[in-house]
C-alpha atoms as a PDB file:
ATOM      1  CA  UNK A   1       0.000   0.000   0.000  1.00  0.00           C
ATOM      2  CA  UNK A   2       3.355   2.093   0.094  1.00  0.00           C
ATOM      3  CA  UNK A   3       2.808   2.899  -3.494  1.00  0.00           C
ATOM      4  CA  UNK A   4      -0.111   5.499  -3.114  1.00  0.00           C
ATOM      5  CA  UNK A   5       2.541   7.976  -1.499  1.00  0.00           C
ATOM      6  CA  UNK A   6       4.727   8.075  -4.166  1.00  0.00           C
ATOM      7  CA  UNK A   7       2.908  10.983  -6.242  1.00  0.00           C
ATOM      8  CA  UNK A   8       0.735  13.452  -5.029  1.00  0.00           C
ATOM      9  CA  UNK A   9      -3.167  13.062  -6.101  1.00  0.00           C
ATOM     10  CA  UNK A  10      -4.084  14.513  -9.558  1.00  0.00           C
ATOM     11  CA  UNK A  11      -6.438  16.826  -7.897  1.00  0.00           C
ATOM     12  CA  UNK A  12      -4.020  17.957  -5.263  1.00  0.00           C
ATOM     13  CA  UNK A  13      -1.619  19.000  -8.204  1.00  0.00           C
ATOM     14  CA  UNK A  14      -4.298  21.300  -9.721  1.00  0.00           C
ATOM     15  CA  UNK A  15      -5.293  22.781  -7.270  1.00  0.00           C
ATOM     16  CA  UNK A  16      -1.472  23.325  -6.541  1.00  0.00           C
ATOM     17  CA  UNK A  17      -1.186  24.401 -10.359  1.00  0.00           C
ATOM     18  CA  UNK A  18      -4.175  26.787 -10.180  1.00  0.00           C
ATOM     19  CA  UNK A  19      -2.832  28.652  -6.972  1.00  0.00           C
ATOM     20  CA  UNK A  20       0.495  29.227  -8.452  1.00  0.00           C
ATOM     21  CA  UNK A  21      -0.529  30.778 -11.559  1.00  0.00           C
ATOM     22  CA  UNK A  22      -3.142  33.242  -9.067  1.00  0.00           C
ATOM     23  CA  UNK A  23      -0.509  34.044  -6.724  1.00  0.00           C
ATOM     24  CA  UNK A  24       1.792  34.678  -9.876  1.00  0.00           C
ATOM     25  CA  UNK A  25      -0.928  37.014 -11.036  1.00  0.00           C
ATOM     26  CA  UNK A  26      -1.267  38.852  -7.774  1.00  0.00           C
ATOM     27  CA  UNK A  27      -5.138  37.493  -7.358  1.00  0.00           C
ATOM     28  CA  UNK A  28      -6.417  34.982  -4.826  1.00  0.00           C
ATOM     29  CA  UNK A  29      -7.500  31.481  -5.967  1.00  0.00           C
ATOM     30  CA  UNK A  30     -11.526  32.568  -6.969  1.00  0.00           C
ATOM     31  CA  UNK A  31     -14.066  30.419  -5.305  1.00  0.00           C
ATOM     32  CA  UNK A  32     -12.102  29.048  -2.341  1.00  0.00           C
ATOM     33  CA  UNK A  33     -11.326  29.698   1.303  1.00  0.00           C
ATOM     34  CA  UNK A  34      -7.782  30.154   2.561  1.00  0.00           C
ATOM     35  CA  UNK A  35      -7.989  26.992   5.118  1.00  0.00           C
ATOM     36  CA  UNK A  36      -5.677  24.577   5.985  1.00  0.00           C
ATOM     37  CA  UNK A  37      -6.143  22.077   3.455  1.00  0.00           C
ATOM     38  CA  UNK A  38      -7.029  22.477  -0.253  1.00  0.00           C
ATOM     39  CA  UNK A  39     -11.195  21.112  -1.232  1.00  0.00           C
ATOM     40  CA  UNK A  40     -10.879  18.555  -3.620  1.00  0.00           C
ATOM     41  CA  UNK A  41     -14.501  17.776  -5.114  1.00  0.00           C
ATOM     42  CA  UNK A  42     -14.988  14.534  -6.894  1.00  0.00           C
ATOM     43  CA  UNK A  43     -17.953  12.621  -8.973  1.00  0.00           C
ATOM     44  CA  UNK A  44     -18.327   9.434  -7.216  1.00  0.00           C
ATOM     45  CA  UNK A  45     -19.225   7.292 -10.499  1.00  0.00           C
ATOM     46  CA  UNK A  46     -21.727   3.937  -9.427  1.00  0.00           C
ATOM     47  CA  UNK A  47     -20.042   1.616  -7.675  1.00  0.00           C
ATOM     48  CA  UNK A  48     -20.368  -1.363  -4.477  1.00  0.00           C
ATOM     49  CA  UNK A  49     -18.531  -2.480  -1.314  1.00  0.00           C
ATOM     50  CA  UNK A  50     -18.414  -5.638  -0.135  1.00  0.00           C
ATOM     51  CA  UNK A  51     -17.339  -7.970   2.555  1.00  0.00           C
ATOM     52  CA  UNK A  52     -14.570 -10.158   2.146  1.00  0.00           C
ATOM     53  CA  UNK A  53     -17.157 -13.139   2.421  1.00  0.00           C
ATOM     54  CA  UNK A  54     -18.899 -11.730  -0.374  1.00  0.00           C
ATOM     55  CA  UNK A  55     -15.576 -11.250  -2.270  1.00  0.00           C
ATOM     56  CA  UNK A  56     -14.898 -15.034  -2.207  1.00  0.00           C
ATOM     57  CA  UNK A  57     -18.593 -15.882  -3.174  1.00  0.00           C
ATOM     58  CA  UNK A  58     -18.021 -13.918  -6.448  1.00  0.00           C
ATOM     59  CA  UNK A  59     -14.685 -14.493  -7.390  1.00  0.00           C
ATOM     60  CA  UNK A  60     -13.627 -17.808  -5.134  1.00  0.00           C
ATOM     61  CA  UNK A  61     -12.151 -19.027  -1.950  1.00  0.00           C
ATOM     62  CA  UNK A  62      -9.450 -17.235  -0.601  1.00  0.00           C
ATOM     63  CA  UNK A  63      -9.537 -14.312  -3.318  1.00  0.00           C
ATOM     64  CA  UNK A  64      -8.655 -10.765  -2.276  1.00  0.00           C
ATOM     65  CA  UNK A  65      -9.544  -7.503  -4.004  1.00  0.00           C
ATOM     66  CA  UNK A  66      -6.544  -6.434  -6.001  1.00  0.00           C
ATOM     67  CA  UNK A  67      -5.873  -2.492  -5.921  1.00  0.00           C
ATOM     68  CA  UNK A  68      -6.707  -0.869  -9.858  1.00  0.00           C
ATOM     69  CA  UNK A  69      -6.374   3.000  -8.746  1.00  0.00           C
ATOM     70  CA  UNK A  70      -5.567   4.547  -5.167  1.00  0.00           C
ATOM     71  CA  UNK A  71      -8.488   6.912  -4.496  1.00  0.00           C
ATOM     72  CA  UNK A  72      -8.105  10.423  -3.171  1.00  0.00           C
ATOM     73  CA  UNK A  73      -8.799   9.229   0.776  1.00  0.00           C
ATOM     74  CA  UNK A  74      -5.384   7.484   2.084  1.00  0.00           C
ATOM     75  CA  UNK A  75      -5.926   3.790   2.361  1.00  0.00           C
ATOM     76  CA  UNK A  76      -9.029   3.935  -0.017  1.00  0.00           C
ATOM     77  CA  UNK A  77      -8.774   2.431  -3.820  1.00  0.00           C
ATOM     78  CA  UNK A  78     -10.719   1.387  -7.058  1.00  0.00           C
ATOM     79  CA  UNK A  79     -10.304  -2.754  -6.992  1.00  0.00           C
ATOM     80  CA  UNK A  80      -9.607  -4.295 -10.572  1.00  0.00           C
ATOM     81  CA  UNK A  81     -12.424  -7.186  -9.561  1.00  0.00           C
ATOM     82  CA  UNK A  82     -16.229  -5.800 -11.107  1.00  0.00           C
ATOM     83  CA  UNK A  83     -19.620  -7.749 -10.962  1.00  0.00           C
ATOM     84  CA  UNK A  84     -22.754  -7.857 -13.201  1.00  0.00           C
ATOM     85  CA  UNK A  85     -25.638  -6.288 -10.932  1.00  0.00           C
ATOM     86  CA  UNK A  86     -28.809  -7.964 -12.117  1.00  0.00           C
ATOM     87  CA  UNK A  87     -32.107  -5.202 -11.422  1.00  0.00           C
ATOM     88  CA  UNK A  88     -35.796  -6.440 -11.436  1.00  0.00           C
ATOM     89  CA  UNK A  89     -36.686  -7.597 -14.793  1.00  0.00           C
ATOM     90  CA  UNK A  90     -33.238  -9.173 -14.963  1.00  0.00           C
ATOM     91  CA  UNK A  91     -31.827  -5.471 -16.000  1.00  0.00           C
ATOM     92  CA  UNK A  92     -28.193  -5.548 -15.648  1.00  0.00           C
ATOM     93  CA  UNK A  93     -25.522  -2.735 -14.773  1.00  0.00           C
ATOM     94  CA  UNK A  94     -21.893  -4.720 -16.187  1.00  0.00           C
ATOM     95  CA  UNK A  95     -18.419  -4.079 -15.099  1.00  0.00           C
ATOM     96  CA  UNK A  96     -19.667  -2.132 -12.034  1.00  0.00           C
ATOM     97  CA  UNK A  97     -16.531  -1.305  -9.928  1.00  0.00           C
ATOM     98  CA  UNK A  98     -15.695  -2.988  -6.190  1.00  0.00           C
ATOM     99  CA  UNK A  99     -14.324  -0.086  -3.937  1.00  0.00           C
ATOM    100  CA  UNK A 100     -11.920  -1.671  -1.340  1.00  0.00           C
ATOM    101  CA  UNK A 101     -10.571  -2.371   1.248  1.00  0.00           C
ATOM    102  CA  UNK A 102     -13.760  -4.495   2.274  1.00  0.00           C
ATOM    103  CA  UNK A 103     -16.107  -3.440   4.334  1.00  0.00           C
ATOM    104  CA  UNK A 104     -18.422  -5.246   6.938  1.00  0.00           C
ATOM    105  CA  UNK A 105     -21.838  -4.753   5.073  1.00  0.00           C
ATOM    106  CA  UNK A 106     -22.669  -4.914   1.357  1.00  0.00           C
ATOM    107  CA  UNK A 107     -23.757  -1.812  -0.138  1.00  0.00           C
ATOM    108  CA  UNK A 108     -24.173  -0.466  -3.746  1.00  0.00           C
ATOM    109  CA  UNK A 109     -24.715   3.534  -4.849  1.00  0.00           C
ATOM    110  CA  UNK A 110     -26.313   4.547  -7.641  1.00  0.00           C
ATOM    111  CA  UNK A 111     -27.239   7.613  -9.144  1.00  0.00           C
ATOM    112  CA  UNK A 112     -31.056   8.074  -9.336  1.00  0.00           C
ATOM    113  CA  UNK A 113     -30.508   7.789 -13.698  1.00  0.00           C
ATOM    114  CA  UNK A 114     -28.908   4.169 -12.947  1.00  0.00           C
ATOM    115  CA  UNK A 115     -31.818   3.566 -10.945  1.00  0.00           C
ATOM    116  CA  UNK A 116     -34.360   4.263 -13.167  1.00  0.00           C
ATOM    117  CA  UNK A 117     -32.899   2.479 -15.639  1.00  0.00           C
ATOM    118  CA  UNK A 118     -32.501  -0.457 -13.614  1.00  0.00           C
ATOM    119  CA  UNK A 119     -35.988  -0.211 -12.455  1.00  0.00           C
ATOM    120  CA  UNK A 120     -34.904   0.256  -9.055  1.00  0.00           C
ATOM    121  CA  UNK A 121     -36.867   2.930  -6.359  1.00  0.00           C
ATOM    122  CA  UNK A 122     -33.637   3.822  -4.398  1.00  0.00           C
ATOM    123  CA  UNK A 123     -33.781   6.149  -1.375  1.00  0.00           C
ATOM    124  CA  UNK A 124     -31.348   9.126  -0.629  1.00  0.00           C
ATOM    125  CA  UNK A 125     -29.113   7.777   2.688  1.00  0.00           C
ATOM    126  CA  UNK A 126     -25.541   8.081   4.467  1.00  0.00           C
ATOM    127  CA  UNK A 127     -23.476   5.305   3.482  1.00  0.00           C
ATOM    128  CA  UNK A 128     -24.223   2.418   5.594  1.00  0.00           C
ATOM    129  CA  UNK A 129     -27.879   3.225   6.295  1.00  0.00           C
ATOM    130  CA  UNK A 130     -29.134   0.530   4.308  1.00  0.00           C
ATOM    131  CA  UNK A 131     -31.999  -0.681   6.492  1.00  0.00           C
ATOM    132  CA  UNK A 132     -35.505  -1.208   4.648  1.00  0.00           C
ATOM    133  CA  UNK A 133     -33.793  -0.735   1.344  1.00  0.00           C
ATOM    134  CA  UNK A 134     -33.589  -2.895  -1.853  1.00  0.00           C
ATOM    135  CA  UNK A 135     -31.410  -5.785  -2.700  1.00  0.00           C
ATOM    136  CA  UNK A 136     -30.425  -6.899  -6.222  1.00  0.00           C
ATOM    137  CA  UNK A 137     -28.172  -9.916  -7.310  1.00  0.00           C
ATOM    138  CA  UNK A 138     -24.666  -9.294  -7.910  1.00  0.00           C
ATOM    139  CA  UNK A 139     -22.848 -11.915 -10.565  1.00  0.00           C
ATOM    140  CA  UNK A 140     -18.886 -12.666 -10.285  1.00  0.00           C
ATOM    141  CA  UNK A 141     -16.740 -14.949 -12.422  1.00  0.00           C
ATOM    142  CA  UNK A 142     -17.313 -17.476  -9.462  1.00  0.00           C
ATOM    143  CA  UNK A 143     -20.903 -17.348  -8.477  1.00  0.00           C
ATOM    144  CA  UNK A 144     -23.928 -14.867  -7.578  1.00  0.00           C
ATOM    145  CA  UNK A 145     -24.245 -13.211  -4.128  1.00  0.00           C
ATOM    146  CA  UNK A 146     -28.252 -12.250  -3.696  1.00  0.00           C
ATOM    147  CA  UNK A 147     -28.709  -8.916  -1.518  1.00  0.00           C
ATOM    148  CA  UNK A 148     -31.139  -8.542   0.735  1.00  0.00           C
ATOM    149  CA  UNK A 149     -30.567  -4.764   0.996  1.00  0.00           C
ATOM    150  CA  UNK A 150     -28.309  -1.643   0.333  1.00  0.00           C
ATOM    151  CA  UNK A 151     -29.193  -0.501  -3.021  1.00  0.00           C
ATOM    152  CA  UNK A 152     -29.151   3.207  -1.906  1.00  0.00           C
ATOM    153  CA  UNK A 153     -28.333   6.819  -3.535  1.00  0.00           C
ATOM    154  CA  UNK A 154     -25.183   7.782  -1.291  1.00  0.00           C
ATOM    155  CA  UNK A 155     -26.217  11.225   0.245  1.00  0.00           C
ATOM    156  CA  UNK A 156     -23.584  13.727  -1.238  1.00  0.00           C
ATOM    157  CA  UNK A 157     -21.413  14.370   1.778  1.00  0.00           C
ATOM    158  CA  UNK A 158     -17.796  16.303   2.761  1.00  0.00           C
ATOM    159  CA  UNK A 159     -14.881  14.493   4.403  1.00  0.00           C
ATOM    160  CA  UNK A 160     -12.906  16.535   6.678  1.00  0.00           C
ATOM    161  CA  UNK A 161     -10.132  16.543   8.961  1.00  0.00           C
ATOM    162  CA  UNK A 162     -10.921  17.762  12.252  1.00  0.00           C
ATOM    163  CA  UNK A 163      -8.359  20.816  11.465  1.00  0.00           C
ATOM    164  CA  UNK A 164     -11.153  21.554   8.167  1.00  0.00           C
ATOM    165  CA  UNK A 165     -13.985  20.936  10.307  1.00  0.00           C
ATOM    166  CA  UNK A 166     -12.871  23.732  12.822  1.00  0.00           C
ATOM    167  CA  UNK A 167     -11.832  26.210   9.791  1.00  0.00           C
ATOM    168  CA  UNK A 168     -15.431  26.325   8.888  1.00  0.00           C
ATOM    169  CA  UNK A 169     -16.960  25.744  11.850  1.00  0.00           C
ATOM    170  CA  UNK A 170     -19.029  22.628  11.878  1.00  0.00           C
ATOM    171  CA  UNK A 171     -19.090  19.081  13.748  1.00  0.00           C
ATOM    172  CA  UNK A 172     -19.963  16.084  12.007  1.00  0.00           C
ATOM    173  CA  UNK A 173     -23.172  15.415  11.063  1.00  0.00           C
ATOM    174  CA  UNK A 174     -23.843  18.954  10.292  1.00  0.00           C
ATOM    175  CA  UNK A 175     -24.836  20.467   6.749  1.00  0.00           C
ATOM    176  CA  UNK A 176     -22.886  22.517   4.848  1.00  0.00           C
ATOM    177  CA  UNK A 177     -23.681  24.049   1.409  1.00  0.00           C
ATOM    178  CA  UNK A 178     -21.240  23.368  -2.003  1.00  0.00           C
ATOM    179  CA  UNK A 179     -21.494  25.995  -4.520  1.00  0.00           C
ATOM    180  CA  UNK A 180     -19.839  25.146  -7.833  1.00  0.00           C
ATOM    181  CA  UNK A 181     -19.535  28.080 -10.104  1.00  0.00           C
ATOM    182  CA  UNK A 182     -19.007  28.239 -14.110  1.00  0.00           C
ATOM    183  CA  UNK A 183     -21.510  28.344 -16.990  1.00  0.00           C
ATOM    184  CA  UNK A 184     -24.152  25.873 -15.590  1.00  0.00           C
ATOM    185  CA  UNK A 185     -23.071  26.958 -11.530  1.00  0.00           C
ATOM    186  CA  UNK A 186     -25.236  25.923  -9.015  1.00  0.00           C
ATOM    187  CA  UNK A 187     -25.530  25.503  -5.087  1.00  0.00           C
ATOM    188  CA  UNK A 188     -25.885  22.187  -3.057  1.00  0.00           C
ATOM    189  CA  UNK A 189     -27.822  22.070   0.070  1.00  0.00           C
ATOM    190  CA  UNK A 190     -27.964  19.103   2.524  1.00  0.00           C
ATOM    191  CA  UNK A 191     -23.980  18.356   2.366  1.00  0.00           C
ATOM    192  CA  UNK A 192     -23.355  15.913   5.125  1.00  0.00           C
ATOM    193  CA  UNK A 193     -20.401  16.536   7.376  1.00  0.00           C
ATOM    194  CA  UNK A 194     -18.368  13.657   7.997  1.00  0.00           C
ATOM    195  CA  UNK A 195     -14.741  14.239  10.527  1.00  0.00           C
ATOM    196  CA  UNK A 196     -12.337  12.038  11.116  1.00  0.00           C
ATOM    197  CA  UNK A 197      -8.508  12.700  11.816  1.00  0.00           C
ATOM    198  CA  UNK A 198      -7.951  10.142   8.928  1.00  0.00           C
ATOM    199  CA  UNK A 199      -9.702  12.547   6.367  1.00  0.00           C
ATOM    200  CA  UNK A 200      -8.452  14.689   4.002  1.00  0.00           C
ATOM    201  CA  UNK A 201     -10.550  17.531   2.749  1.00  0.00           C
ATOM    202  CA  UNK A 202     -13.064  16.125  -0.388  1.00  0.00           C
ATOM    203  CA  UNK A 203     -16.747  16.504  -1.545  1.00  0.00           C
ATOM    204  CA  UNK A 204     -18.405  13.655  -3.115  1.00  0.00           C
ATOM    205  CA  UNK A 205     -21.059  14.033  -5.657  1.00  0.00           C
ATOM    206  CA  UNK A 206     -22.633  11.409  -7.764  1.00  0.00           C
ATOM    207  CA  UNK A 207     -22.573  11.133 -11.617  1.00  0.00           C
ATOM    208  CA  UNK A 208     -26.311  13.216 -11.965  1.00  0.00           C
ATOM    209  CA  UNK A 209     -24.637  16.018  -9.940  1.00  0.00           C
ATOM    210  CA  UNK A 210     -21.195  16.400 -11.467  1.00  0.00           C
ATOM    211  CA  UNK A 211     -23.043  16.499 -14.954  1.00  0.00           C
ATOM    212  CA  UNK A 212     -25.525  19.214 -13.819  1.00  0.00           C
ATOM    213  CA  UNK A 213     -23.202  21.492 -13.169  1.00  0.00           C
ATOM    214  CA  UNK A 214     -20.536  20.019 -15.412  1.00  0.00           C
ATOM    215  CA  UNK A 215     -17.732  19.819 -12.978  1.00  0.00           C
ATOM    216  CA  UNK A 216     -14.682  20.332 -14.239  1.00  0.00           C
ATOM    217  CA  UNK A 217     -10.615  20.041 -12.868  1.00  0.00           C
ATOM    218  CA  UNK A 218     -10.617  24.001 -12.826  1.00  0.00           C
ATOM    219  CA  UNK A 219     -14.434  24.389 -11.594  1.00  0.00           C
ATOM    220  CA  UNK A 220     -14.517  27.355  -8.698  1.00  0.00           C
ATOM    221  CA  UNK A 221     -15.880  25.657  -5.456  1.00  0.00           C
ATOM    222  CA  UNK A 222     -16.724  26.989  -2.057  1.00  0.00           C
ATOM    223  CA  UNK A 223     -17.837  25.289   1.071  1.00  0.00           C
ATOM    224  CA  UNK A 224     -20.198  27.330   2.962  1.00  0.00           C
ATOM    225  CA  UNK A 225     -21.654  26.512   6.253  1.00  0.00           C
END
């Protein structure tokens, strides 16, 4: 896992890039507050976690999910191993994309446009609040796993460091409010608050959001409480 230190994360170099060519120009860095860390916001494209038991029901005894890409929270990455989820009227979502390390409940996000086309009724939650929610089957080189639950719309949310979280003044749990500016700018309410001294500073949004106000590397964000 020594290997996700070796180069900064794309989005930390931008953002890096961006604020060197503003302080070149004598400006501050539009759309951003001077705290401690730099706000990364990423599109969190469709994707599942799993528990390791799972994992072997899928892809056989003993397997382990293989790292693809390290993701932008340390210790986090995109696994190489997908599955076939299988909707009601045997709909199918392929290649859908395991996000390790494993976890201890099963859990797949969607945007609400994978959902209808699945013909799935998703609700809005945290991740992890999967009671009373839908279950699907999910289809590995090695066998089928059947779901009870956790087919859910991940509530867009903020990780923070406890450092971030004092910057703008909020505890976790609290709401916060993303505006992303540009051509098709617009203002997200409801952004959950999640601390942790393990987190660096990153929005999440889901596929639907990121295209609504076409998020780009050099999009002007703010965080405002």
């Amino acid at each position: 896992m020594a290997t996700q230190n070796i180069a900064p994360h794309r989005a930390v170099v931008e953002h890096l890039v961006r604020q060197a060519v503003y302080q070149r120009l004598g400006k501050p860095l539009p759309g951003t507050a001077a705290g401690p860390n730099p706000l990364v916001v990423n599109v969190s494209a469709r994707h599942c976690h799993v528990t390791q038991e799972t994992v072997e029901l899928l892809f056989g005894k003993g397997h382990t999910l293989t790292p693809h890409k390290w993701l932008y929270q340390d210790g986090q990455f995109a696994a190489k191993e997908t599955v076939t989820l299988i909707g009601p009227r045997s709909r199918v979502i392929s290649n859908l994309r395991i996000l390790g390390p494993c976890r201890t409940l099963n859990q797949v996000e969607l945007a609400y446009t994978d959902a209808i086309a699945l013909g799935f009724d998703i609700p809005l939650r945290p991740s992890g609040n999967i009671e009373g929610t839908a279950g699907a089957m999910l289809m590995g080189p090695a066998g089928f796993f059947e779901m009870p639950n956790g087919i859910i719309r991940a509530l867009r949310h903020v990780h923070m460091h406890p450092d971030d979280a004092a910057f703008y003044g909020v505890q976790h749990g609290q709401d916060m409010k993303l505006r992303v500016g540009g051509p098709c700018g617009v203002a997200f309410e409801k952004m959950l608050v999640r601390v942790d001294k393990s987190f660096k500073l990153e929005v999440h949004i889901d596929t639907d959001e990121g295209n609504a106000c076409n998020l780009q590397a050099n999009s002007r964000c703010e965080l405002l409480k």
